[in-house]
Each structure stands twice: as C-alpha cells, then as structure tokens.
Protein backbone atom coordinates (compact mmCIF):
# COMPACT_ATOMS: atom_id res chain seq x y z
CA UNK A 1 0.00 0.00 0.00
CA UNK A 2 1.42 3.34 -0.93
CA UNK A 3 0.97 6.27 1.49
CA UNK A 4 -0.28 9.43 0.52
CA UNK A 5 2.67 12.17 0.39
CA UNK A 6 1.46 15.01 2.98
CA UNK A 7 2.69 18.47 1.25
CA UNK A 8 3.09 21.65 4.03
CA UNK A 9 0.64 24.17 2.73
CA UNK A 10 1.22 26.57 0.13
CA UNK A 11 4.41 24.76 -0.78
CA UNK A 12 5.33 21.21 -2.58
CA UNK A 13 7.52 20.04 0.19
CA UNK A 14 6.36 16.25 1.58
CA UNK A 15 6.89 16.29 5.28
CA UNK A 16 6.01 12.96 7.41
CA UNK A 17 4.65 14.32 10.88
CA UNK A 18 3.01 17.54 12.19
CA UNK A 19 6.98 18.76 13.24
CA UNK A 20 8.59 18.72 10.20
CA UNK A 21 5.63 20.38 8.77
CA UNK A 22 6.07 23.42 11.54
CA UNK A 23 9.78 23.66 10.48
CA UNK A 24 9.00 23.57 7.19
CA UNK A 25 6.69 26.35 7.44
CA UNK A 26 8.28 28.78 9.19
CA UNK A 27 11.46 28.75 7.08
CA UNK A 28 9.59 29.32 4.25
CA UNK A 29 7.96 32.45 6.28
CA UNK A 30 11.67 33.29 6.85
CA UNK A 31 12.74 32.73 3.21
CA UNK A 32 9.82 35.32 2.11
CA UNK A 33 10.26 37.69 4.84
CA UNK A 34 14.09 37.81 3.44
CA UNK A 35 12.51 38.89 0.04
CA UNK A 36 10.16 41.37 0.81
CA UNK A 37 12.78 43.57 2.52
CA UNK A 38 12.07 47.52 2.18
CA UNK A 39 13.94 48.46 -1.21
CA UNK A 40 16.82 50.91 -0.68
CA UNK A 41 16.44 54.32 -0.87
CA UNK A 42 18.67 56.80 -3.24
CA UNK A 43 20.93 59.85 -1.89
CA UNK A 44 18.19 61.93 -3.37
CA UNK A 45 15.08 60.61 -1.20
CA UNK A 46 17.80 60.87 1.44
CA UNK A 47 18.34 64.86 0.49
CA UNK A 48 15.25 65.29 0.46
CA UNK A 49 13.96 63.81 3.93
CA UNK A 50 17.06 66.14 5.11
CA UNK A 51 15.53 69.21 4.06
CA UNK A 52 12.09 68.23 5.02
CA UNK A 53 13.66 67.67 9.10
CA UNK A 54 15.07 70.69 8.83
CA UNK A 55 12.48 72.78 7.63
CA UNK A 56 10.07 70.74 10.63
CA UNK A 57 12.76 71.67 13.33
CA UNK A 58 12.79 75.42 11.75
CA UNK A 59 8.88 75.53 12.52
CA UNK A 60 9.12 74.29 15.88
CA UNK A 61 11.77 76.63 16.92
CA UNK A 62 9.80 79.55 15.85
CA UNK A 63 6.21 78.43 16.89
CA UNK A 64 8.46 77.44 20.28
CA UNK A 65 9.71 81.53 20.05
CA UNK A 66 6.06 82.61 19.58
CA UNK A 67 4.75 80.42 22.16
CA UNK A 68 6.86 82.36 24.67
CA UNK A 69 6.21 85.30 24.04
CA UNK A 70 2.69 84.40 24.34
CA UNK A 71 3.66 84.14 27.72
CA UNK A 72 4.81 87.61 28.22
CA UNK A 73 2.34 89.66 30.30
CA UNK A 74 2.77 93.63 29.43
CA UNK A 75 1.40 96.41 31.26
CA UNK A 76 1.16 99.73 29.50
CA UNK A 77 0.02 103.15 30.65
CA UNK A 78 -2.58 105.12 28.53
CA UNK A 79 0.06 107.03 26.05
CA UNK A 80 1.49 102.63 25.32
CA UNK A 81 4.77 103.16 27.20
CA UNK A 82 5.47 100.12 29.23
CA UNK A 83 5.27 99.76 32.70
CA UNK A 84 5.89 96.12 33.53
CA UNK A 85 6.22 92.92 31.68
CA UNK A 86 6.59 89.44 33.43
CA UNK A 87 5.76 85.88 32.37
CA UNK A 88 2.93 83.94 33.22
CA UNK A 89 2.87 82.33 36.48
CA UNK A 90 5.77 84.20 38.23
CA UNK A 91 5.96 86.16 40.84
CA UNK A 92 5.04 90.07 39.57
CA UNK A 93 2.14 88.13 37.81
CA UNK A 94 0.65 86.46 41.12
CA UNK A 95 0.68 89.88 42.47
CA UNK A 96 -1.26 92.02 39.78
CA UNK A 97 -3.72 89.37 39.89
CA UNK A 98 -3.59 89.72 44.23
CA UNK A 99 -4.23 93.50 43.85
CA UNK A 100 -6.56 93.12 40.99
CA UNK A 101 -8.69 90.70 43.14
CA UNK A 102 -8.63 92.96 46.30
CA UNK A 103 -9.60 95.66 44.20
CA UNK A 104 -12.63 94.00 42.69
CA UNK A 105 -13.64 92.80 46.19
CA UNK A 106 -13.30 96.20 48.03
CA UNK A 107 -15.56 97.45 45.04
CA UNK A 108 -17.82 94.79 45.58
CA UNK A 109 -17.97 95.43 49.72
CA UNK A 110 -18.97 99.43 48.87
CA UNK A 111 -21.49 98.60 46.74
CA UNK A 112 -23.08 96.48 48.73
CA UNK A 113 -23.20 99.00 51.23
C-alpha cells in the first residue's frame, strides 16, 4: 500500500509528521520575509527627507519663540509706554492678579453698602 505524500501548505515540500511540517513552514515564512525587505532608498530621497527635518525643526523653533512670548504679560500706561512685563505664572504676575482681586472685592464690599 502506498501512502499518501502530505505536502506543508502553500508549498510542494512532503513532510512525514506535524513537526517537520512546523519547520518547514516557518522557514519558508523566513525565506519570504528575506525577500520582501524595504527596497533601498537613493541619496536623493535621502536629500530630500534632510531638508524636510530641517524645515520641521525650523517651525518648531519659531512656533516654540512665539509660544513664549505668548507668555509675556505687558502692562502699559494710557500714552502705550510700558510699565511692567513678566511671564505667566511668576511672581510680579501672582501679584497684579492679588491686587486686581482685592480691588474687585473692596468694590464689591462698597457697593453692597
């Protein structure tokens, strides 16, 4: 009685049991993983992601610049001169909002009286 040759899927390699079968299937996933490596690239796709990074670092830098002086608080008197600038969050900023607070509250306290 001849026995029926067992092929691994997708290939025409005979294999006898279930192990050989596994090893035979996952070097041919190897082999084709080999093949379908990313092609390589040319100096001028190189020169050109180049330019595109530095471009993208350019725009950061100057939405970073921007970005702070977003930050800036000034205070001007009536004729635009300027009085006092400080950054967000620091110390003469804390303050002008203290006294701007008190202010509104004392306002608030004659008024209701």
């Amino acid at each position: 009685m001849k026995k029926k040759k067992r092929l691994v899927p997708g290939t025409k390699i005979p294999y006898e049991n279930w192990i050989q079968g596994w090893l035979v299937t996952n070097q041919e996933k190897r082999k084709m993983n080999k093949e379908h490596k990313l092609p390589k690239v040319g100096l001028d796709a190189f020169n050109d992601l180049a330019k595109s990074h530095d471009a993208h670092v350019k725009e950061v830098e100057r939405l970073q610049e921007e970005l702070g002086e977003l930050k800036k608080l000034k205070l001007v008197d009536e004729y635009g001169e300027l009085l006092l600038e400080c950054k967000l969050g620091d110390e003469h900023h804390r303050l002008i909002l203290e006294v701007g607070l008190n202010t509104i509250l004392e306002k608030f306290m004659k008024d209701k009286e």
